[in-house]
Structure formats: structure tokens, C-alpha cells
N, C-alpha and C. Protein backbone atom coordinates (compact mmCIF):
# COMPACT_ATOMS: atom_id res chain seq x y z
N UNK A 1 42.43 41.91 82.93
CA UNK A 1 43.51 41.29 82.20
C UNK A 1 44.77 41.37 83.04
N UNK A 2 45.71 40.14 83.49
CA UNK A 2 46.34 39.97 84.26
C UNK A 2 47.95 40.34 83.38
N UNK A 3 49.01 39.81 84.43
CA UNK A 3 50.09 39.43 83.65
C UNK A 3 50.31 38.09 83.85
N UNK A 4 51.04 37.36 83.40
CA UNK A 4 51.96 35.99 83.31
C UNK A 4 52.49 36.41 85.07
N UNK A 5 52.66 35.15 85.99
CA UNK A 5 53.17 35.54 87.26
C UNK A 5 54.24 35.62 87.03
N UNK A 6 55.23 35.69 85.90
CA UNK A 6 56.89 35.98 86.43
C UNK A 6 56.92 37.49 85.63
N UNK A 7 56.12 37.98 84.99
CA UNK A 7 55.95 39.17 84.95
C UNK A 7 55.56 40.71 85.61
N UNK A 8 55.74 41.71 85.32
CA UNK A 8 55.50 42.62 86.22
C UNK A 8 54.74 43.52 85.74
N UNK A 9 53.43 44.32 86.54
CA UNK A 9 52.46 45.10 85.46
C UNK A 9 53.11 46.16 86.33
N UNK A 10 52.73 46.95 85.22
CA UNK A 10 53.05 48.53 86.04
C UNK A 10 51.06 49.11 85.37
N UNK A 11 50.62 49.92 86.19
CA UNK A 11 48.92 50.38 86.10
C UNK A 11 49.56 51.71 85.33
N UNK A 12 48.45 52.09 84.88
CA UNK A 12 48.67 53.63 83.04
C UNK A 12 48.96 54.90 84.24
N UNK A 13 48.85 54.64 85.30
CA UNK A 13 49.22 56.03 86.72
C UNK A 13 50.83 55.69 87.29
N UNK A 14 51.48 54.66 86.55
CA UNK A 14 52.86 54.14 86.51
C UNK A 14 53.84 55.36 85.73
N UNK A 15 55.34 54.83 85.66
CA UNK A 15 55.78 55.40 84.89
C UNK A 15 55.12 55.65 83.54
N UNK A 16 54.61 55.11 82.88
CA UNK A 16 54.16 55.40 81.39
C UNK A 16 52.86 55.98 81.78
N UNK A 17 52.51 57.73 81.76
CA UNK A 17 51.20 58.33 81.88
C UNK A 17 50.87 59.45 80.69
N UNK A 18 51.09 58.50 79.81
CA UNK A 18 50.57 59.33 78.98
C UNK A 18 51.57 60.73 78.57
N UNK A 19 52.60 60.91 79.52
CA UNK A 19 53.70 61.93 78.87
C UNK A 19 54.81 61.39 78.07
N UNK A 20 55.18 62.18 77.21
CA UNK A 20 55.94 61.24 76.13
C UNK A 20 57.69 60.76 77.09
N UNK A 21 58.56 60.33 76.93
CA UNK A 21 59.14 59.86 77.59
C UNK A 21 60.65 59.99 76.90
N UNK A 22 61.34 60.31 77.36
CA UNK A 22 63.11 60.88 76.88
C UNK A 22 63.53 59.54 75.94
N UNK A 23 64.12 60.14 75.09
CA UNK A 23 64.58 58.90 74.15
C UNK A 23 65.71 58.30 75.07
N UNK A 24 66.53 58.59 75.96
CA UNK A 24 67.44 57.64 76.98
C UNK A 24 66.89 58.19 78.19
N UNK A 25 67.26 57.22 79.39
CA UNK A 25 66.47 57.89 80.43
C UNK A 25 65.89 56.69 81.31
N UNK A 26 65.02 56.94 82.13
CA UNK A 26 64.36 56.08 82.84
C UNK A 26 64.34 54.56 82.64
N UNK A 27 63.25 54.66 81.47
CA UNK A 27 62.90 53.45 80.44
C UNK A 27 63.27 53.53 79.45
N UNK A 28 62.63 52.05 78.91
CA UNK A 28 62.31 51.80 77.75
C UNK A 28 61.07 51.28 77.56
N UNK A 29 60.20 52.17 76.70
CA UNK A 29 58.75 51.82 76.39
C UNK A 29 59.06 51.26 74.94
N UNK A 30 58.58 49.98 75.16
CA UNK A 30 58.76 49.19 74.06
C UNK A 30 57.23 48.28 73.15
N UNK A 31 56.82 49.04 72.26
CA UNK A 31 55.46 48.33 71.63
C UNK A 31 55.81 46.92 70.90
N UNK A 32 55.30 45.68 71.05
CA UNK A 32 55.38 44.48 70.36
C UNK A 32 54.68 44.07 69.32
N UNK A 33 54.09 45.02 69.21
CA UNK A 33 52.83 44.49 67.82
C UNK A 33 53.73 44.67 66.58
N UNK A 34 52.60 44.26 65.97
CA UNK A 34 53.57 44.41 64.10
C UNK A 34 53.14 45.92 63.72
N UNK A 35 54.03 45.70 62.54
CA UNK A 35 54.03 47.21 61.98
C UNK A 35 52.67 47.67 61.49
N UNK A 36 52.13 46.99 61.09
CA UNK A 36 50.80 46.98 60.52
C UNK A 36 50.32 47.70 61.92
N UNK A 37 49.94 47.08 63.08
CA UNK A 37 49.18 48.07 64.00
C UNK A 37 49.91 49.23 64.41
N UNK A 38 51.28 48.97 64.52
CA UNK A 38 51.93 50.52 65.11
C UNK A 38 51.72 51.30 64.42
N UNK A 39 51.24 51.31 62.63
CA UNK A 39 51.28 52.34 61.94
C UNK A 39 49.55 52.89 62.17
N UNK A 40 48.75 52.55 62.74
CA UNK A 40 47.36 53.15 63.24
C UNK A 40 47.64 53.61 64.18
N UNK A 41 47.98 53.46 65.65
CA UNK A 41 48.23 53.94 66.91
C UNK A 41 49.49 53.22 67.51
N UNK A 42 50.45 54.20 68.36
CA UNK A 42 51.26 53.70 69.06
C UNK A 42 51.36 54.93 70.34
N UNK A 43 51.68 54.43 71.15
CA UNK A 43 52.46 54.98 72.55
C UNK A 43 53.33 56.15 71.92
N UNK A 44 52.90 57.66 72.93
CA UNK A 44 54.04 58.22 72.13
C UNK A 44 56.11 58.14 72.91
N UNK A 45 56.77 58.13 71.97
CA UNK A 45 57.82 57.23 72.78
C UNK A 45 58.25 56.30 72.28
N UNK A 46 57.52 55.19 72.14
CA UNK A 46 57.29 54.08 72.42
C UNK A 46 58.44 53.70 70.78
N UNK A 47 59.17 52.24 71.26
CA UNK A 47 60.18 52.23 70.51
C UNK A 47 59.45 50.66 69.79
N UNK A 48 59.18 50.34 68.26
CA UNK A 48 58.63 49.00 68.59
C UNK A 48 59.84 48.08 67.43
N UNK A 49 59.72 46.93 68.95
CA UNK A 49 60.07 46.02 68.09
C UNK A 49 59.55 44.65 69.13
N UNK A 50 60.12 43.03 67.84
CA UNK A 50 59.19 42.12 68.14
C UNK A 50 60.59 41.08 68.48
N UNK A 51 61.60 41.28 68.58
CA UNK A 51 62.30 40.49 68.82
C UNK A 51 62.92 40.91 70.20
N UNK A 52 62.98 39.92 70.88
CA UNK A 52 63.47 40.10 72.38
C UNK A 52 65.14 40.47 72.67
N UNK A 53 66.28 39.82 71.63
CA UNK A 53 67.61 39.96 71.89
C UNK A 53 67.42 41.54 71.11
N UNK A 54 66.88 42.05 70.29
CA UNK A 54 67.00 43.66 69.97
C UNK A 54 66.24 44.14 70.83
N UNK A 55 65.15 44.05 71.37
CA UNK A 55 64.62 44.85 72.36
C UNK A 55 65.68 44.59 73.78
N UNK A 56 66.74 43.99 74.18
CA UNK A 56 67.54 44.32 75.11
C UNK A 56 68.39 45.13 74.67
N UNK A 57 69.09 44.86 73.31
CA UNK A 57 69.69 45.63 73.23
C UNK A 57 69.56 46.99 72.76
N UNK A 58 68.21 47.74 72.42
CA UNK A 58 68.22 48.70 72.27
C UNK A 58 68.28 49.75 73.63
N UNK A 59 67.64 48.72 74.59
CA UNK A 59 67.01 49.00 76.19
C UNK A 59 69.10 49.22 76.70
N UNK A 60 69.95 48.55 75.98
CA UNK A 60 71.16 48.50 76.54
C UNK A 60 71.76 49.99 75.92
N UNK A 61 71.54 50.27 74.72
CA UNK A 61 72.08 51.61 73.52
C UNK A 61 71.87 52.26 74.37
N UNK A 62 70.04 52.57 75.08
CA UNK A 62 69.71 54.25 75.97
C UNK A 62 69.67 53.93 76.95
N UNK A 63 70.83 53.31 77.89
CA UNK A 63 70.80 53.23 79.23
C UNK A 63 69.72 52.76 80.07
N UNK A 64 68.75 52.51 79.80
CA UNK A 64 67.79 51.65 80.21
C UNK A 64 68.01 50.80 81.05
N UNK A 65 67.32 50.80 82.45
CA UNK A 65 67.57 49.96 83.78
C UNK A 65 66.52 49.24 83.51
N UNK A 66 64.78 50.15 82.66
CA UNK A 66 63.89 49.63 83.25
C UNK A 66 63.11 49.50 81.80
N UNK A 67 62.15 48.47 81.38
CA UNK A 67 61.37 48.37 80.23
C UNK A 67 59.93 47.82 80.39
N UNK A 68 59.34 48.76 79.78
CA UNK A 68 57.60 48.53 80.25
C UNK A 68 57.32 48.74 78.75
N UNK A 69 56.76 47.20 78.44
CA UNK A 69 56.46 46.85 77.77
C UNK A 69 54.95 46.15 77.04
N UNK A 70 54.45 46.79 75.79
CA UNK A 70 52.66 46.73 75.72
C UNK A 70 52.26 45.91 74.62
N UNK A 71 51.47 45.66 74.54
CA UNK A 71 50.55 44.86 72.87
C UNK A 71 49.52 45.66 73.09
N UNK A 72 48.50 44.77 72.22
CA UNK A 72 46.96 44.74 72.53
C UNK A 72 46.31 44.73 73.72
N UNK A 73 46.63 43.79 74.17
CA UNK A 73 46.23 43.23 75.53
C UNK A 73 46.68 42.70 76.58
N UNK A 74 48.19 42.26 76.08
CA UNK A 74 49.38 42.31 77.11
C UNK A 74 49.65 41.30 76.83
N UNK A 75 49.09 39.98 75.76
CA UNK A 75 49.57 38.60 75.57
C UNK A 75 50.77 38.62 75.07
N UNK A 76 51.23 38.88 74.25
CA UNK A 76 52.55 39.24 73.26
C UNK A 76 53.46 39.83 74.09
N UNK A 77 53.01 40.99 74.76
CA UNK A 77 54.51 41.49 75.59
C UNK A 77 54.83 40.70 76.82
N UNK A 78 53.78 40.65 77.66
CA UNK A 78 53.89 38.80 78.68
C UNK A 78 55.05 38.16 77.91
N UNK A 79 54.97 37.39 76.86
CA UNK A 79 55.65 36.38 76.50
C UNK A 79 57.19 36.90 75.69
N UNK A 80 57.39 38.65 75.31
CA UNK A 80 58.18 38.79 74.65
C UNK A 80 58.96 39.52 76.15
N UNK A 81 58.03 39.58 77.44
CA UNK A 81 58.63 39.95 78.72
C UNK A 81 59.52 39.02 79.55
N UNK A 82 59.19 37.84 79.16
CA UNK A 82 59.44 36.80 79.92
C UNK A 82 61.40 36.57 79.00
N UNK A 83 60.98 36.46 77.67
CA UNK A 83 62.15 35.91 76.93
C UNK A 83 63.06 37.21 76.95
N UNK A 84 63.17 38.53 77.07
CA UNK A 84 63.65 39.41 77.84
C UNK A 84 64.86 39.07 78.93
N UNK A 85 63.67 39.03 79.54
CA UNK A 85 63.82 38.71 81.40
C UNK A 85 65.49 37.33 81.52
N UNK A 86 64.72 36.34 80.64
CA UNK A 86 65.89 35.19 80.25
C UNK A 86 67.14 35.89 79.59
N UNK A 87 67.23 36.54 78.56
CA UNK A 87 68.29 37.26 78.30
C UNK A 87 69.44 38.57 78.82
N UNK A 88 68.16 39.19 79.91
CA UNK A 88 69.30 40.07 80.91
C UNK A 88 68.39 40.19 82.43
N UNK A 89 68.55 39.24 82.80
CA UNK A 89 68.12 39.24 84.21
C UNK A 89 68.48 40.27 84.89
N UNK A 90 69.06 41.61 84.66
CA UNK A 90 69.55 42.78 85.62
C UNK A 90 68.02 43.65 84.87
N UNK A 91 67.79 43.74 83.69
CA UNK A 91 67.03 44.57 83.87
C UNK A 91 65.38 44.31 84.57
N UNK A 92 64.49 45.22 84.53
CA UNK A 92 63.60 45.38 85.48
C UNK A 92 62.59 45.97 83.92
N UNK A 93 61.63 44.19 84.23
CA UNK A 93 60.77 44.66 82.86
C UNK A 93 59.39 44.23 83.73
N UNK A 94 58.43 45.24 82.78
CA UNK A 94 57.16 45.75 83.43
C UNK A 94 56.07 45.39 82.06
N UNK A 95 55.02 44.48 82.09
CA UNK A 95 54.51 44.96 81.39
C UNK A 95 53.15 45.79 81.53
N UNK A 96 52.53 46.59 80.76
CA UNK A 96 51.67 47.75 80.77
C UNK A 96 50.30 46.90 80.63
N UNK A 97 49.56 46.73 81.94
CA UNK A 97 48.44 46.15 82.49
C UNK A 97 47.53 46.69 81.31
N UNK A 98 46.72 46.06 81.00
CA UNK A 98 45.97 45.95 80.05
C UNK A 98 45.94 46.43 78.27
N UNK A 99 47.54 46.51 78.24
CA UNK A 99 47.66 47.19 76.73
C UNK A 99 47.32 48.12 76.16
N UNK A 100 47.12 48.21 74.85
CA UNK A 100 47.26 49.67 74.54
C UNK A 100 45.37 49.61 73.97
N UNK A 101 44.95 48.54 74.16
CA UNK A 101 43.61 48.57 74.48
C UNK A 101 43.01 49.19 75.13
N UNK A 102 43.25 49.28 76.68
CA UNK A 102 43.00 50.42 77.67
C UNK A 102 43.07 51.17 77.87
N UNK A 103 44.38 51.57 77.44
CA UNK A 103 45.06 52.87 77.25
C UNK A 103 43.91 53.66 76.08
N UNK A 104 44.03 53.07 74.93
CA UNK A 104 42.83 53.98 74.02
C UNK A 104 41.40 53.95 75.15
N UNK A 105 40.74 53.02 75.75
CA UNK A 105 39.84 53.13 76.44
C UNK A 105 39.48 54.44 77.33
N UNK A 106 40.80 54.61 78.06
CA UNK A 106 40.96 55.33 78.94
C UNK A 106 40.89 56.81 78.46
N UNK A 107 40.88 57.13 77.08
CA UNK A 107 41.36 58.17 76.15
C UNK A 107 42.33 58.86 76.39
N UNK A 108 43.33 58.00 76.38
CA UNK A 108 45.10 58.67 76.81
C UNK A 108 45.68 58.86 75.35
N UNK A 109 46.79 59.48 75.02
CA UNK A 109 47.34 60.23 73.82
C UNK A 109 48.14 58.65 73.43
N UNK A 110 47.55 59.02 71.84
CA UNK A 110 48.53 58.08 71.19
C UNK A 110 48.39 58.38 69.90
N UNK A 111 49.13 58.10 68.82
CA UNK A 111 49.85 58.61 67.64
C UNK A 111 49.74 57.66 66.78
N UNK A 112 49.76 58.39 65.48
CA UNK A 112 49.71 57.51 64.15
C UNK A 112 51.23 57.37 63.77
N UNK A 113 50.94 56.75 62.77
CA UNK A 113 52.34 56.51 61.64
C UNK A 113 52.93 58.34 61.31
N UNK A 114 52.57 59.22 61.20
CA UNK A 114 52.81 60.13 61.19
C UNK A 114 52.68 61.15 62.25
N UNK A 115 53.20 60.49 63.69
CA UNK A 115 53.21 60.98 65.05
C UNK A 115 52.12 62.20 65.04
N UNK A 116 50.77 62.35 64.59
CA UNK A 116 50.11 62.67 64.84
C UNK A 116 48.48 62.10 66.09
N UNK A 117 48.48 62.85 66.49
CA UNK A 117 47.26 62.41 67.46
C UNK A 117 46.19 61.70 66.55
N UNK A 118 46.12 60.32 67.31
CA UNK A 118 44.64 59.67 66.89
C UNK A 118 44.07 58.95 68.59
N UNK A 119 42.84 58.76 67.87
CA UNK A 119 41.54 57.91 68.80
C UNK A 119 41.66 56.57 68.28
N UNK A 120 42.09 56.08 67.30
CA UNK A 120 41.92 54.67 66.60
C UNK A 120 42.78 53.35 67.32
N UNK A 121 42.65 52.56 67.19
CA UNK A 121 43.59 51.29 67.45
C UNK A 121 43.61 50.46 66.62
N UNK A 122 44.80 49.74 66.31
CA UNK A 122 44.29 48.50 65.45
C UNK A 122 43.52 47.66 66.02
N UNK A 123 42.76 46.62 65.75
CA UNK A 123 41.66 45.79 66.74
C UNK A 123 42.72 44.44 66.49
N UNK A 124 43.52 44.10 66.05
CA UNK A 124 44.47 42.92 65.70
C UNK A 124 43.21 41.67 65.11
N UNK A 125 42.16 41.68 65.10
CA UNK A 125 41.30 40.56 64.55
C UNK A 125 40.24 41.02 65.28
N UNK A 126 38.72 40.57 64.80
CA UNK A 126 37.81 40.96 64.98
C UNK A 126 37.20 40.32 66.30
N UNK A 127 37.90 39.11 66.66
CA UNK A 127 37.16 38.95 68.42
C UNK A 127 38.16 39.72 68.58
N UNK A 128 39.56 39.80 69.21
CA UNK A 128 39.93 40.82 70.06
C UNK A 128 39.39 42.20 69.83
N UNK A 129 38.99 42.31 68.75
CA UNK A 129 39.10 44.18 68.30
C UNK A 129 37.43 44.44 69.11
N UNK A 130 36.74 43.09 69.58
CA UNK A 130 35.26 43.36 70.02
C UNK A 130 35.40 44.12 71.84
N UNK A 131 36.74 43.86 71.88
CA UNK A 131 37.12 44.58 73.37
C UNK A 131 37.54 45.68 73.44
N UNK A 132 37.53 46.52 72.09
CA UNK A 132 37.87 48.01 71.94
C UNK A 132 36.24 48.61 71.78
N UNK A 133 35.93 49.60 72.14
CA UNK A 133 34.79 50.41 71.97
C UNK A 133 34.78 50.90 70.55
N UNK A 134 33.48 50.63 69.95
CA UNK A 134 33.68 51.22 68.60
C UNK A 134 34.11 52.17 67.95
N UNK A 135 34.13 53.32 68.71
CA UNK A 135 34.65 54.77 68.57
C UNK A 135 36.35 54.62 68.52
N UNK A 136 36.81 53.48 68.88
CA UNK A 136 38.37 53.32 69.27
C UNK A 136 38.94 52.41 67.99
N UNK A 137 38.33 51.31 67.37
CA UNK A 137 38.20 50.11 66.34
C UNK A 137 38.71 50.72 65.08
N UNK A 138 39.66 51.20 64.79
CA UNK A 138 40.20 51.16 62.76
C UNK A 138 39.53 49.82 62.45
N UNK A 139 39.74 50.40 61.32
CA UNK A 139 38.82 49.08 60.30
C UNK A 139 40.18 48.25 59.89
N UNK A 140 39.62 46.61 60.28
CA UNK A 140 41.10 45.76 59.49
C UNK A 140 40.81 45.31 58.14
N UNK A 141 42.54 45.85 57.64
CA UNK A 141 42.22 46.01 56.08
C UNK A 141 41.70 44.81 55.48
């Protein structure tokens, strides 16, 4: 799974490895999915939202030079990377090569609605969710 060519992947051995990440600081790890999946698993860190002029400006609140940004599979942040990118061309946005799909694949730490450790993901619909390993698949409600 690629990125969009005016986008930028950063690989899960990038800044975002799985250690949780300073609320100002480096980045901004930013999740794009809806609430519905962030509340099964999210990035720990990870700040979510789906609109691009608040995701600059939150990336602007914590000093943020740099924003690496995830979905499912990277379709959604690709496209919420790009409209970003149009709104502050100084910053330096990344998105996270294969989503948070891989990331559960990979069995890297990620958190529920109650920042507790889970294995689950949302599958966002049942063909995409067929690219998560079953052991990884929450059930969609």
C-alpha cells in the first residue's frame, strides 16, 4: 500500500514506533478515522480529527513542524494529507505507510476508548476489514 505521489510515507521504524509521543514536540500524530473506529483502537498519542483546517491548527497550538498522519489503510489520510499540505505548505506532513492496519499486524501498542491496551481494530467494512487478520477484526456493529 503506497501513498498518493505528493504525499510522504514515513515506515512504523519512523518517527511514530510505537512509543507514545509528547503532547507538543516533534509531531503531530494525527488519526482520521471516525469516532466510531478510534473508540476500538487508536495510536497511542495520536490526536484524531477529520477536518484538515483543525488538524493544522491543532498541529499550529503544539508547535508542530511535522504531522504523520494514519487511517485504515492510508486512503483517508493521503487525501486529508494532501488538503493539509494546501493549507500550510511550511509544514512537513507524512503519512504512516500502511495504516493502522499494519501497525495492528505488526502487533505494535494501541489503545481503546479507555486508553487501555487492545489487539482489536475497527475493520471500517467487511472487504477492507478482510485485510486485517482475524485475531485483529472487532466485530462491526
Amino acid at each position: 500500500m503506497g501513498c498518493v505521489p505528493s504525499s510522504r510515507c514515513v515506515a512504523h521504524d519512523g518517527p511514530v514506533s510505537g512509543r507514545p509521543a509528547q503532547p507538543s514536540g516533534d509531531y503531530l500524530l494525527l488519526d482520521v478515522r471516525s469516532a466510531a473506529e478510534w473508540s476500538v483502537s487508536h495510536l497511542p498519542a495520536a490526536f484524531r480529527c477529520e477536518d484538515p483546517g483543525a488538524a493544522v491548527a491543532e498541529a499550529r497550538r503544539r508547535h508542530c513542524a511535522r504531522v504523520v498522519v494514519y487511517c485504515s489503510i492510508g486512503e483517508r489520510s493521503s487525501q486529508l494529507a494532501e488538503r493539509m499540505q494546501a493549507l500550510a505548505p511550511d509544514l512537513l506532513i507524512h503519512d504512516l505507510a500502511g495504516g493502522i492496519f499494519t501497525w495492528a499486524s505488526e502487533d505494535r501498542l494501541m489503545l481503546d476508548a479507555a486508553d487501555h491496551p487492545t489487539r482489536l481494530v475497527h475493520p471500517y467494512d467487511t472487504s477492507w476489514g478482510a485485510l486485517l487478520p482475524p485475531d485483529r477484526r472487532a466485530p462491526l456493529p
